[in-house]
C-alpha atoms as a PDB file:
ATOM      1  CA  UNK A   1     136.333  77.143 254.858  1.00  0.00           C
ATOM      2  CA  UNK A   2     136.151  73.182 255.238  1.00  0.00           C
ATOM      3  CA  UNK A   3     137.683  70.954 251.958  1.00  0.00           C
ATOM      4  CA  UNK A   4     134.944  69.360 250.316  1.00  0.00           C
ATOM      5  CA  UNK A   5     136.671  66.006 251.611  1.00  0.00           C
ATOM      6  CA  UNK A   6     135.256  67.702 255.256  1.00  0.00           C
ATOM      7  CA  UNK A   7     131.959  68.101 254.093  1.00  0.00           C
ATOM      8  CA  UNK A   8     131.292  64.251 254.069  1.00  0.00           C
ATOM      9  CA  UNK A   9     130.894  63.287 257.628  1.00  0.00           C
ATOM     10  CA  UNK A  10     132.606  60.738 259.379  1.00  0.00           C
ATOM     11  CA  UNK A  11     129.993  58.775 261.448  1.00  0.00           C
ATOM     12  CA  UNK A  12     126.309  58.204 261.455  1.00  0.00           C
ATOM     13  CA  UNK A  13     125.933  61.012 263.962  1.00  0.00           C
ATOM     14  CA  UNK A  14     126.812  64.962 264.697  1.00  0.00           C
ATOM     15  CA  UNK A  15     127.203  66.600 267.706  1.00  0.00           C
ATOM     16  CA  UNK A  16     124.599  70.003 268.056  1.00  0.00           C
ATOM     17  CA  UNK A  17     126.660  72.835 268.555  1.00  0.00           C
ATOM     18  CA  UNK A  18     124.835  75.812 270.858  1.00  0.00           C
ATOM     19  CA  UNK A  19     127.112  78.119 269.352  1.00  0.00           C
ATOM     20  CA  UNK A  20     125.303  77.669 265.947  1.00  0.00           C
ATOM     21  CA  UNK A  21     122.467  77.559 267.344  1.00  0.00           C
ATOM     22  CA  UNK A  22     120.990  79.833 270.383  1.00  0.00           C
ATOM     23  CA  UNK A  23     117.609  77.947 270.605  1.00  0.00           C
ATOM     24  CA  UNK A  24     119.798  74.742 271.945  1.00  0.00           C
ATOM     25  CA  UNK A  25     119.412  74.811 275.772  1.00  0.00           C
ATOM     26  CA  UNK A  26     118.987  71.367 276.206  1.00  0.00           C
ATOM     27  CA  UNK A  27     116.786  68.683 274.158  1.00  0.00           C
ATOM     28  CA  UNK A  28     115.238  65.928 275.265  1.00  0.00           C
ATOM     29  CA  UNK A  29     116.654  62.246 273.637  1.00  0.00           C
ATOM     30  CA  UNK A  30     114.033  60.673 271.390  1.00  0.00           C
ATOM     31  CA  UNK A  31     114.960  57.273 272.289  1.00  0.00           C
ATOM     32  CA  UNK A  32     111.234  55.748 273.295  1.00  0.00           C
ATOM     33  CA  UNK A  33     112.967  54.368 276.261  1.00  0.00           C
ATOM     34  CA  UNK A  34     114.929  57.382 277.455  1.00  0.00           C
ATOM     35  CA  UNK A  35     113.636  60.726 276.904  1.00  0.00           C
ATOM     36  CA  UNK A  36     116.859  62.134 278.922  1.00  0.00           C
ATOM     37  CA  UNK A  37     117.168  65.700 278.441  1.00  0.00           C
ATOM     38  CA  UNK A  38     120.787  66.206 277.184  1.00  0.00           C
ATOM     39  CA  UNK A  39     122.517  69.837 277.019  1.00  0.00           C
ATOM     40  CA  UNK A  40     125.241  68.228 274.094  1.00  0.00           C
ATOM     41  CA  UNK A  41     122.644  65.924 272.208  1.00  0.00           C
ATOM     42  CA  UNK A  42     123.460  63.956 268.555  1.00  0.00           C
ATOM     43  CA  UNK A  43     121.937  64.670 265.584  1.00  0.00           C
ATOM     44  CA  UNK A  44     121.253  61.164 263.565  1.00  0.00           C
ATOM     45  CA  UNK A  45     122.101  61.595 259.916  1.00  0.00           C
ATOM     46  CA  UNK A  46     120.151  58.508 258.930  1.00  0.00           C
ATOM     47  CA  UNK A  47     116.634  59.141 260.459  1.00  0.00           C
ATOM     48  CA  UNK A  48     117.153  62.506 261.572  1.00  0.00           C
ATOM     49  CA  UNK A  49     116.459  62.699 265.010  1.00  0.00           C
ATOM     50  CA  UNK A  50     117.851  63.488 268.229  1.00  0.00           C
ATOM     51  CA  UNK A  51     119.485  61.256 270.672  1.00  0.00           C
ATOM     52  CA  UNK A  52     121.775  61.749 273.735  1.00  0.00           C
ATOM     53  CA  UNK A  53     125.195  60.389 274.251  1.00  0.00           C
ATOM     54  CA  UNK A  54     124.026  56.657 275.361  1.00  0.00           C
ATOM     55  CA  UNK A  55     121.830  56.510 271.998  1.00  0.00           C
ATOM     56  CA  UNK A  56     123.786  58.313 269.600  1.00  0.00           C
ATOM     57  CA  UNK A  57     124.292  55.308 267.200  1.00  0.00           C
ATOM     58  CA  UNK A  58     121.937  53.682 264.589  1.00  0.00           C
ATOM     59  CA  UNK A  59     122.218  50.622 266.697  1.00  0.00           C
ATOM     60  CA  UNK A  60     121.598  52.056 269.752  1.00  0.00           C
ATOM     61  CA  UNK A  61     118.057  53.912 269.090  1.00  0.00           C
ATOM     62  CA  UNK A  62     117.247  51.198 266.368  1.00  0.00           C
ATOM     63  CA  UNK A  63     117.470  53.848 264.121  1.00  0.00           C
ATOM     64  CA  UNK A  64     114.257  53.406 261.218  1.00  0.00           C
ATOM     65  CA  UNK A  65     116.647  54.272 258.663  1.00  0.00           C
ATOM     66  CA  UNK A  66     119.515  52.443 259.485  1.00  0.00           C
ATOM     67  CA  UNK A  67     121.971  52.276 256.757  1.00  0.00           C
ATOM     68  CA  UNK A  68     120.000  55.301 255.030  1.00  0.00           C
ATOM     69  CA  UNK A  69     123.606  57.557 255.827  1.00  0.00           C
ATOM     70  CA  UNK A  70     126.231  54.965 254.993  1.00  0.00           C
ATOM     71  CA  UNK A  71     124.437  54.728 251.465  1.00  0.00           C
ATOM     72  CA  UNK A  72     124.209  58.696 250.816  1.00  0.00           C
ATOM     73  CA  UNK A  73     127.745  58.569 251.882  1.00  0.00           C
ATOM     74  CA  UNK A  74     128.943  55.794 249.091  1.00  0.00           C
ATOM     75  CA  UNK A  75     127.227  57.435 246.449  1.00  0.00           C
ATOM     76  CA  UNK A  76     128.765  60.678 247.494  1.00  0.00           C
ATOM     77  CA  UNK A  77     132.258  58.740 246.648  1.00  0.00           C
ATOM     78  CA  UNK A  78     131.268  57.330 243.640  1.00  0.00           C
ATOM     79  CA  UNK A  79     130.394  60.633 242.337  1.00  0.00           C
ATOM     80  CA  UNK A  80     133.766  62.155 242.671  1.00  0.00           C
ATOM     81  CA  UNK A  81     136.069  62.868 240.139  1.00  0.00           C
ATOM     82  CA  UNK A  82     138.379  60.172 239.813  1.00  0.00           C
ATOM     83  CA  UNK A  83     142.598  60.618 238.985  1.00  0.00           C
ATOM     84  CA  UNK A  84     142.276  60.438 235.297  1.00  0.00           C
ATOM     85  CA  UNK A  85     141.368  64.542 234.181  1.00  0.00           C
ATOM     86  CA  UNK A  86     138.180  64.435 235.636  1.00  0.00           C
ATOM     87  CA  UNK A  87     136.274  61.155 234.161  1.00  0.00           C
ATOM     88  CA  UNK A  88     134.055  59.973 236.824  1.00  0.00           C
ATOM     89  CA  UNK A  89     134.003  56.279 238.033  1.00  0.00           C
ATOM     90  CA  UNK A  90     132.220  53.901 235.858  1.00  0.00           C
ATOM     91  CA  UNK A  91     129.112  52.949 237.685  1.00  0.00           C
ATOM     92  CA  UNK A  92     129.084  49.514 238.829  1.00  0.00           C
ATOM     93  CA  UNK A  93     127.376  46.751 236.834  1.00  0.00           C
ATOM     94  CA  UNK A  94     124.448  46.167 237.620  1.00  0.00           C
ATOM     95  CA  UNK A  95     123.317  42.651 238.676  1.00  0.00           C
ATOM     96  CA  UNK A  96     122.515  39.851 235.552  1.00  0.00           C
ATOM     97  CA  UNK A  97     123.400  36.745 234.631  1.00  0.00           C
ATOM     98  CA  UNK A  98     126.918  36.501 233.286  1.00  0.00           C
ATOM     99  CA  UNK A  99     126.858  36.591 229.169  1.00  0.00           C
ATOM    100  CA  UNK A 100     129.006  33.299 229.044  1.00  0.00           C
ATOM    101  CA  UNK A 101     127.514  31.007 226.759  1.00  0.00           C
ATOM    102  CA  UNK A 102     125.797  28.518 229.638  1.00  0.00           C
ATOM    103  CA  UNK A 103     127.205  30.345 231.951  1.00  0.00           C
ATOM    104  CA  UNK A 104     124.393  30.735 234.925  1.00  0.00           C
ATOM    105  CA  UNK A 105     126.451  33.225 237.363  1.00  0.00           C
ATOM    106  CA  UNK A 106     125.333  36.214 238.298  1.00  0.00           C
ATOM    107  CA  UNK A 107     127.335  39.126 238.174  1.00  0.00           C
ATOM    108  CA  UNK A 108     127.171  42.492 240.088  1.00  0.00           C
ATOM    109  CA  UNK A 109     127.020  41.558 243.102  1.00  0.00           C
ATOM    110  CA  UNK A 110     129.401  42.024 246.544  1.00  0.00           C
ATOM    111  CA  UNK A 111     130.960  38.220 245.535  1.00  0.00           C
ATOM    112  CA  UNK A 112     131.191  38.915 241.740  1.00  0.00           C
ATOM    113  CA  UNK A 113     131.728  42.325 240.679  1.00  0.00           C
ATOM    114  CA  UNK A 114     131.737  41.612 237.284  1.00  0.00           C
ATOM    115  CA  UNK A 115     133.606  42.554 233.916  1.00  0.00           C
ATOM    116  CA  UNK A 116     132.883  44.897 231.333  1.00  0.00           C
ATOM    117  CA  UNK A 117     133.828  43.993 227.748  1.00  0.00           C
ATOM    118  CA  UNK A 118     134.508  46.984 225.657  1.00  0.00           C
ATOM    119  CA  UNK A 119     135.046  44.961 222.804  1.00  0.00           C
ATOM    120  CA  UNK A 120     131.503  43.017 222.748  1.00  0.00           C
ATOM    121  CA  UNK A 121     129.650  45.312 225.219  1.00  0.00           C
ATOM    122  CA  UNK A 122     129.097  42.660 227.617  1.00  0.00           C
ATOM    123  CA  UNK A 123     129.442  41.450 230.982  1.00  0.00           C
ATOM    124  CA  UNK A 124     130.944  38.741 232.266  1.00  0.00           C
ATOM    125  CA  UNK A 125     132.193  36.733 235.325  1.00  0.00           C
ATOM    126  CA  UNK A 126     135.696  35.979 236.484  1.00  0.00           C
ATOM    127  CA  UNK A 127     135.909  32.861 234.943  1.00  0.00           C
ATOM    128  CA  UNK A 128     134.711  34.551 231.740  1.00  0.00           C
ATOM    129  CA  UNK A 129     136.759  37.932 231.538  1.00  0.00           C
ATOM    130  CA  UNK A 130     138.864  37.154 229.368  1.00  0.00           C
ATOM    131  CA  UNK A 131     138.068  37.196 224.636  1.00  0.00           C
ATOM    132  CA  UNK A 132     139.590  33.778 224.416  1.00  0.00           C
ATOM    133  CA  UNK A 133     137.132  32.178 226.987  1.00  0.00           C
ATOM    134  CA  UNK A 134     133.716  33.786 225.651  1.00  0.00           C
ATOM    135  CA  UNK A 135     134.722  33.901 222.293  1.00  0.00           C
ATOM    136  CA  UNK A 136     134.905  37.801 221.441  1.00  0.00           C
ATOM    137  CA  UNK A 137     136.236  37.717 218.164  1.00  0.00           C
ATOM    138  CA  UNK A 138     133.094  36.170 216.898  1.00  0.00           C
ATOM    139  CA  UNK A 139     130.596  38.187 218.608  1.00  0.00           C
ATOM    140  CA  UNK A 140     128.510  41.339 217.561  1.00  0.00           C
ATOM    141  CA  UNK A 141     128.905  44.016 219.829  1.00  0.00           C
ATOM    142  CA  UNK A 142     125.873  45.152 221.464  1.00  0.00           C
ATOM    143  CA  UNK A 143     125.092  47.974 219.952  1.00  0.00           C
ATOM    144  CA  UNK A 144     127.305  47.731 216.923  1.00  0.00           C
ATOM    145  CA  UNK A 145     125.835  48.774 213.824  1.00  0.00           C
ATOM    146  CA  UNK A 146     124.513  46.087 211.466  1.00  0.00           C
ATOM    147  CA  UNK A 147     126.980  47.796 208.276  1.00  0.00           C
ATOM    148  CA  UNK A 148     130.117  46.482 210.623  1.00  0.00           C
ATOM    149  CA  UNK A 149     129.019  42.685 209.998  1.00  0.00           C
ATOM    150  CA  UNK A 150     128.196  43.611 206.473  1.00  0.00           C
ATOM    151  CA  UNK A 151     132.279  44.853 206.195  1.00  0.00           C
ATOM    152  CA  UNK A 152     133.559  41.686 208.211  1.00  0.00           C
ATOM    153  CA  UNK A 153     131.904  39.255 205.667  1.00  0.00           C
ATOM    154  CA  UNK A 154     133.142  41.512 202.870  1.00  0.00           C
ATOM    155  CA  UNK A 155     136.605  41.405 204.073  1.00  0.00           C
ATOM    156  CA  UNK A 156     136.620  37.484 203.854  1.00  0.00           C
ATOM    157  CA  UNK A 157     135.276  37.695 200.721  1.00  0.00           C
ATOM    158  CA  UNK A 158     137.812  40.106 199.450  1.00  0.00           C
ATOM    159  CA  UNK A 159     140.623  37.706 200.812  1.00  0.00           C
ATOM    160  CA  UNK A 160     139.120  35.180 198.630  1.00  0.00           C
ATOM    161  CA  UNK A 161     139.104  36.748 195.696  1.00  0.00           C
ATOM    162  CA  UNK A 162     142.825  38.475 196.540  1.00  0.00           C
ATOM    163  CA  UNK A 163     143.610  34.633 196.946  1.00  0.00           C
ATOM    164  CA  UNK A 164     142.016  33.416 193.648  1.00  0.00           C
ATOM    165  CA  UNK A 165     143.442  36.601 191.959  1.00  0.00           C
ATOM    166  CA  UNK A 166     147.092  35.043 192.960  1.00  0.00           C
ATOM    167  CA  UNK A 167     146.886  31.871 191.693  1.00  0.00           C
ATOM    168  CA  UNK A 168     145.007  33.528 188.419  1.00  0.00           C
ATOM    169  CA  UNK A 169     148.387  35.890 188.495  1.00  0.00           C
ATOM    170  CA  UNK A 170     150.666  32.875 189.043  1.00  0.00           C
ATOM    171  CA  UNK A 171     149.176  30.637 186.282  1.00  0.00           C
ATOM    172  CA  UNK A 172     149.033  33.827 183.522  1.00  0.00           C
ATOM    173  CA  UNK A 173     153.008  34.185 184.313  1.00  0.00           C
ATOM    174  CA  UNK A 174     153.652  30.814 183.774  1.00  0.00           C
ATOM    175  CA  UNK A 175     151.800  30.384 180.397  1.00  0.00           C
ATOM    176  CA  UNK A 176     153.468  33.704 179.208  1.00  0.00           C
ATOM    177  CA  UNK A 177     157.247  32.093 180.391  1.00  0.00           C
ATOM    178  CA  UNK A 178     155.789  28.625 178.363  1.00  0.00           C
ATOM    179  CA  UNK A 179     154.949  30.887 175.485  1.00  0.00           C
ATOM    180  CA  UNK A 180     158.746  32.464 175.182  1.00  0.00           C
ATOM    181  CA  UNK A 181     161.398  30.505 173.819  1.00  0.00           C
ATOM    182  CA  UNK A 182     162.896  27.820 175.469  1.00  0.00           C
ATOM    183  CA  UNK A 183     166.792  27.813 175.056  1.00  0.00           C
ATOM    184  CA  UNK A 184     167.360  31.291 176.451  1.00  0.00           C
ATOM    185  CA  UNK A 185     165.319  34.006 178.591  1.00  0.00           C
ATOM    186  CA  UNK A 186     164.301  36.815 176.336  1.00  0.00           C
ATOM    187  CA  UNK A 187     167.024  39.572 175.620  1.00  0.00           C
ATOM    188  CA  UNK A 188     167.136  43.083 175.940  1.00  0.00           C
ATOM    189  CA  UNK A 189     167.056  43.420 172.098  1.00  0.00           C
ATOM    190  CA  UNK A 190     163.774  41.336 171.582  1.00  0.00           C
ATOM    191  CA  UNK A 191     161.963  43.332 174.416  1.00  0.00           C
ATOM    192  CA  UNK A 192     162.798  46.072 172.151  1.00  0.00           C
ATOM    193  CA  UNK A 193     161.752  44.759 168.815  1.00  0.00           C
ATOM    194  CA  UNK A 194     158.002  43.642 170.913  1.00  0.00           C
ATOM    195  CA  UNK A 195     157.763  47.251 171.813  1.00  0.00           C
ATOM    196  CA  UNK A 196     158.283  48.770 168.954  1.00  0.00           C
ATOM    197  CA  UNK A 197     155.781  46.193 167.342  1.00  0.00           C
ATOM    198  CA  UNK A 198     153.519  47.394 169.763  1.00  0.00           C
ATOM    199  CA  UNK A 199     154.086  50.887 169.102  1.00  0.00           C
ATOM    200  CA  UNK A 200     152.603  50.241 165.705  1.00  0.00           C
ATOM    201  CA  UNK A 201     149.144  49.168 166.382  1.00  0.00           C
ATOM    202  CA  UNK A 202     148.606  50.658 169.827  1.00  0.00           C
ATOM    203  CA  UNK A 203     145.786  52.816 170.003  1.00  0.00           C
ATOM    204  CA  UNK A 204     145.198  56.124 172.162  1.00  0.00           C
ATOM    205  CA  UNK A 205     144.939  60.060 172.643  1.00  0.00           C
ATOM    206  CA  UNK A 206     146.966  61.262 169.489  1.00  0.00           C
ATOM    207  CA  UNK A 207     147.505  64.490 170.910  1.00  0.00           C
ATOM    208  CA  UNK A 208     149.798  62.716 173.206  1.00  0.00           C
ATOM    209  CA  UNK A 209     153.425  63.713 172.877  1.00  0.00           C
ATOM    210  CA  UNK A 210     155.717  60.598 172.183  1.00  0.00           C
ATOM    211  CA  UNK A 211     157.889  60.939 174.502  1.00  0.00           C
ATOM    212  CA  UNK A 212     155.120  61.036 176.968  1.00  0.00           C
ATOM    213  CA  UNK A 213     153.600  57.440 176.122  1.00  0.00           C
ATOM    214  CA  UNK A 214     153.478  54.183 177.897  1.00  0.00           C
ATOM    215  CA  UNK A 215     152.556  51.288 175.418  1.00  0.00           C
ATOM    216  CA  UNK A 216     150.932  48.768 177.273  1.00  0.00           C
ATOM    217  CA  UNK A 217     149.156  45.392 176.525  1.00  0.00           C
ATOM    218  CA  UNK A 218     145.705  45.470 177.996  1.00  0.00           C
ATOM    219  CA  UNK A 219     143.329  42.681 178.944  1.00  0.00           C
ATOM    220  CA  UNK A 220     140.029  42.555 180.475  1.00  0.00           C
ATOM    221  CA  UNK A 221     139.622  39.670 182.697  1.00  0.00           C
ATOM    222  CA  UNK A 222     136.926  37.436 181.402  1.00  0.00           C
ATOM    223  CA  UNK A 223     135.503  36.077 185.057  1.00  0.00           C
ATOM    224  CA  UNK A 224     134.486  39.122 186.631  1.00  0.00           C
ATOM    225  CA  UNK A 225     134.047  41.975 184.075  1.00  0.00           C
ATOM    226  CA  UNK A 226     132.425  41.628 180.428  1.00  0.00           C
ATOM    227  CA  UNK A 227     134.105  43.181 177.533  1.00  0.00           C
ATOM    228  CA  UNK A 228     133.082  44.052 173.660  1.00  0.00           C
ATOM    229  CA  UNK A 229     136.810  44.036 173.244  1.00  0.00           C
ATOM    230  CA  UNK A 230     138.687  41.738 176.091  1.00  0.00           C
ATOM    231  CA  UNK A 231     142.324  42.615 174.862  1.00  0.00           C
ATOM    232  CA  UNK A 232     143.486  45.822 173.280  1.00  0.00           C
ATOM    233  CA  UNK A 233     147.038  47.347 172.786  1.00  0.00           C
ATOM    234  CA  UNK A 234     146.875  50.995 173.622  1.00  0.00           C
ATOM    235  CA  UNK A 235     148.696  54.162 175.135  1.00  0.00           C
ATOM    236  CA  UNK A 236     148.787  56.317 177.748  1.00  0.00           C
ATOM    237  CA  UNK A 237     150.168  59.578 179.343  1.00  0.00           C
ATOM    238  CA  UNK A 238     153.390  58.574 181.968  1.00  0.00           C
ATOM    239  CA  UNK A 239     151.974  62.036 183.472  1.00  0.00           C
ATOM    240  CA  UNK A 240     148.644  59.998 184.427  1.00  0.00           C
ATOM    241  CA  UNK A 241     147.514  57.873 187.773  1.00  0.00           C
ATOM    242  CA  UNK A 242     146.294  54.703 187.653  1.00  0.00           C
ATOM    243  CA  UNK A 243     142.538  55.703 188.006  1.00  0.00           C
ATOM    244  CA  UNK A 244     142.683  58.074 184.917  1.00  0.00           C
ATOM    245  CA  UNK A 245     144.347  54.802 182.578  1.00  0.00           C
ATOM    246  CA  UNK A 246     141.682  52.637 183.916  1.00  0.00           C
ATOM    247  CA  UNK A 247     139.196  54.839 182.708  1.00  0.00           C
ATOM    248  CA  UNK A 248     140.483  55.469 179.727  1.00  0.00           C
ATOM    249  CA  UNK A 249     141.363  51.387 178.999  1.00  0.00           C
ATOM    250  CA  UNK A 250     137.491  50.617 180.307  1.00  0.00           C
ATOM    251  CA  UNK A 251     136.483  53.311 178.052  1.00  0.00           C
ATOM    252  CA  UNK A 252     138.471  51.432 174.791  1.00  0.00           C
ATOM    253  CA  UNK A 253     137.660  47.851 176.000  1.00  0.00           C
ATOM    254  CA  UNK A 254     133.959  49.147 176.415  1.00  0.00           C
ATOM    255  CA  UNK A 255     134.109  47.690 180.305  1.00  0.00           C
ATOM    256  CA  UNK A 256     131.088  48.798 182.399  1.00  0.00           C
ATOM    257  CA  UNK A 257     133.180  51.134 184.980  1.00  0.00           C
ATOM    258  CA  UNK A 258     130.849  52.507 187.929  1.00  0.00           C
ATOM    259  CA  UNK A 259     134.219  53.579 190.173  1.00  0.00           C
ATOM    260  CA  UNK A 260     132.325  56.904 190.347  1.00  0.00           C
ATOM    261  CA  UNK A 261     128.902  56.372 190.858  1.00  0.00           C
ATOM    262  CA  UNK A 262     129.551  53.285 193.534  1.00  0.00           C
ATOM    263  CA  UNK A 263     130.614  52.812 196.984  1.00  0.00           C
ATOM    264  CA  UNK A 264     130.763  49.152 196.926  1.00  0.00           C
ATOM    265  CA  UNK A 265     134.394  47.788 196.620  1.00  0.00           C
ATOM    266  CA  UNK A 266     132.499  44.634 194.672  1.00  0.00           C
ATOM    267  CA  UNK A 267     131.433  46.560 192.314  1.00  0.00           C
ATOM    268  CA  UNK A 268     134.904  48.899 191.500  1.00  0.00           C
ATOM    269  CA  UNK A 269     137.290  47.685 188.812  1.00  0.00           C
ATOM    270  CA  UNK A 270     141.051  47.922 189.372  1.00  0.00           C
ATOM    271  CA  UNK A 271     144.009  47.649 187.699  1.00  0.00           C
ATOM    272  CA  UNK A 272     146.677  44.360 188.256  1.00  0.00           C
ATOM    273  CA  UNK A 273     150.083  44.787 186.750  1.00  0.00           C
ATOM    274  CA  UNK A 274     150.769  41.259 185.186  1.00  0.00           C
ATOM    275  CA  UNK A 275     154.981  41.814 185.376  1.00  0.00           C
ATOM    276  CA  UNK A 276     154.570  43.499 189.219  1.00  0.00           C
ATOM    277  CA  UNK A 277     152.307  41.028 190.226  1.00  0.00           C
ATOM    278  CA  UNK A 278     150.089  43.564 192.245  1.00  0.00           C
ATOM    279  CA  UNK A 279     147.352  45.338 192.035  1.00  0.00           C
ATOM    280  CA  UNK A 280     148.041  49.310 191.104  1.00  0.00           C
ATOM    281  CA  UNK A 281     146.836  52.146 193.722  1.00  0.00           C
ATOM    282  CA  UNK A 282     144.251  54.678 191.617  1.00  0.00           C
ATOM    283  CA  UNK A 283     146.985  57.930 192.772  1.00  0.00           C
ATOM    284  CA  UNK A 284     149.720  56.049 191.373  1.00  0.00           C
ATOM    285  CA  UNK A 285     151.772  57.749 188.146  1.00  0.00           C
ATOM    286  CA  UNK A 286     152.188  55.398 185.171  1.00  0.00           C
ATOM    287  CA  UNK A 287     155.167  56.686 184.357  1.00  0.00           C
ATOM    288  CA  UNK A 288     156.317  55.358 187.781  1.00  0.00           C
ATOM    289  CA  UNK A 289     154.397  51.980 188.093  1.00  0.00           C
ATOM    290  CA  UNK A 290     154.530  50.980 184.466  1.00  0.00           C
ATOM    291  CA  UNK A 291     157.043  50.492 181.696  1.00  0.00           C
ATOM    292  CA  UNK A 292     156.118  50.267 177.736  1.00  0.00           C
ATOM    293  CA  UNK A 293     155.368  46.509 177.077  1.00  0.00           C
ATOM    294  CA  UNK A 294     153.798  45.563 180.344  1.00  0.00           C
ATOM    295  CA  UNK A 295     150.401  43.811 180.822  1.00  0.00           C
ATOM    296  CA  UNK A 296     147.703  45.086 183.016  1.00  0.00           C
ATOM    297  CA  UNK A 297     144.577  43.637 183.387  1.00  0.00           C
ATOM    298  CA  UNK A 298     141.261  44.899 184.876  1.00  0.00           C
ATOM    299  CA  UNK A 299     139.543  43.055 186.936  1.00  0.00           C
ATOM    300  CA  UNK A 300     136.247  43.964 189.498  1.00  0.00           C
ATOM    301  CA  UNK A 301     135.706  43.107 192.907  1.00  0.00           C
ATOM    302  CA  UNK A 302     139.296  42.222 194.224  1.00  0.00           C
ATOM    303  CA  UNK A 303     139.463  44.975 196.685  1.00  0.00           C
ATOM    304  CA  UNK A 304     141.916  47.828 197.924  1.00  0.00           C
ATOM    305  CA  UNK A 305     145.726  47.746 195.986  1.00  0.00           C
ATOM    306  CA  UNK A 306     147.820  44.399 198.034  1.00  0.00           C
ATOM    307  CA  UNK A 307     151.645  44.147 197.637  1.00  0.00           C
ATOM    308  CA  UNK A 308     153.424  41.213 196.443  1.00  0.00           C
ATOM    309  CA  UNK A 309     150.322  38.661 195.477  1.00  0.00           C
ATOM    310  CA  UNK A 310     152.530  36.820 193.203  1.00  0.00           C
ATOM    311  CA  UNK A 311     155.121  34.876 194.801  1.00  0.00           C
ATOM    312  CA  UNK A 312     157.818  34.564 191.799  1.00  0.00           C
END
């Protein structure tokens, strides 16, 4: 049993074997010049016919189909399975002007093969192949969804606001430093006395045990989100995430909160701890994130929780 590299002949041409065939006592050549009558004749693979030693070749008889063999042959290759676990060759590109801006070339042909983009989609020249010289990053890919230029302009949006949410961060520490007293940093014993102050008017679940509360000053932040009450001092479970405080302190602060009922990051509030200088993840625990006598402020359309905005 032949390979099925076997099965792919060789040449233009096949010899006619009599032993496969009893008929075969001699055919005549169809050459219109010859006629010969030849006991081992050639069978032409391009136009079919048959041909005796002298006109064997597609040259030789002028075959009609020359060319028609070497074709069925190079398709044949394409078609098999290449190295990689059986993916099959990527069909070649067919010919079209490169997608260069003002680039005239045409690519997919012998001379210029062409190059695929999988990025973009498209196809380019030599000179072109490369992001940097057709500009990839800024394209659409062809075929791309029209949500995915929808995200990119929301991500530079959200960047902005992350950026304007720093400096907002920076200049709310520094008024708070301007508003504590000068000669000496605040000691441990004030940060007491404030919390216990606080402990005194904050508001919250009363069913909460003591020991379980995290007294926290709470402000909503006046450029994106409108409040009945824009500050509030209240309490919380340390046994809560982030998402169930913000809830609750929307809920108290009587902030329109439509985390639940919207996919779109502009619209979501979160929750930016004033003394971490970051914006809280909704899975965190308060107990772990927050201490009694922190500031957090809720603020809408600043995107997913970002480390470190605040440079001290």
């Amino acid at each position: 049993m032949a390979s099925s590299s076997s099965d792919i002949p060789e040449s233009s041409y096949v010899k006619m074997d009599t032993a496969d065939d009893a008929t075969l006592i001699g055919t005549h050549c169809q050459y219109t010049y010859c006629n010969q009558l030849d006991f081992l004749p050639f069978f032409c693979q391009s136009c079919k016919g048959t041909f005796c030693l002298d006109h064997r070749t597609e040259t030789a008889h002028v075959c009609a189909e020359a060319g028609a063999w070497a074709r069925r042959r190079r398709e044949a290759e394409l078609a098999k399975p290449s190295a990689g676990e059986g993916k099959r060759m990527r069909d070649l590109v067919q010919q079209k002007p490169c997608a260069g801006a003002g680039c005239k070339t045409t690519v997919g042909t012998s001379l210029v093969p062409g190059v695929h983009c999988d990025r973009c989609n498209r196809d380019y020249c030599l000179k072109h192949r490369l992001g940097e010289e057709h500009d990839c990053k800024n394209l659409t890919p062809i075929g791309a969804r029209p949500g995915a230029a929808q995200a990119n302009n929301f991500g530079r949006e959200a960047r902005s606001a992350l950026s304007k949410l720093k400096a907002w961060g920076a200049s709310r520490k520094e008024a708070a430093s301007r508003a504590l007293p000068k000669p000496k940093p605040t000691t441990a014993s004030q940060r007491v006395v404030a919390v216990n102050q606080l402990k005194k008017t904050a508001k919250g679940d009363a069913k909460l045990a003591p020991e379980k509360r995290v007294y926290l000053f709470v402000e909503a932040e006046a450029e994106t989100t409108t409040a009945k009450f824009p500050k509030g001092q209240l309490f919380f479970s340390k046994d809560w995430v982030v998402g169930r405080l913000l809830d609750s302190a929307a809920r108290d602060l009587q902030v329109e909160n439509v985390n639940n009922s919207s996919a779109n990051e502009k619209d979501k509030l979160r929750v930016f701890h004033v003394e971490g200088g970051r914006v809280l993840e909704f899975n965190e625990k308060v107990g772990a994130a927050l201490s009694s006598g922190n500031t957090v402020v809720l603020l809408r359309g600043v995107g997913p929780a970002q480390e470190d905005l605040i440079t001290m």
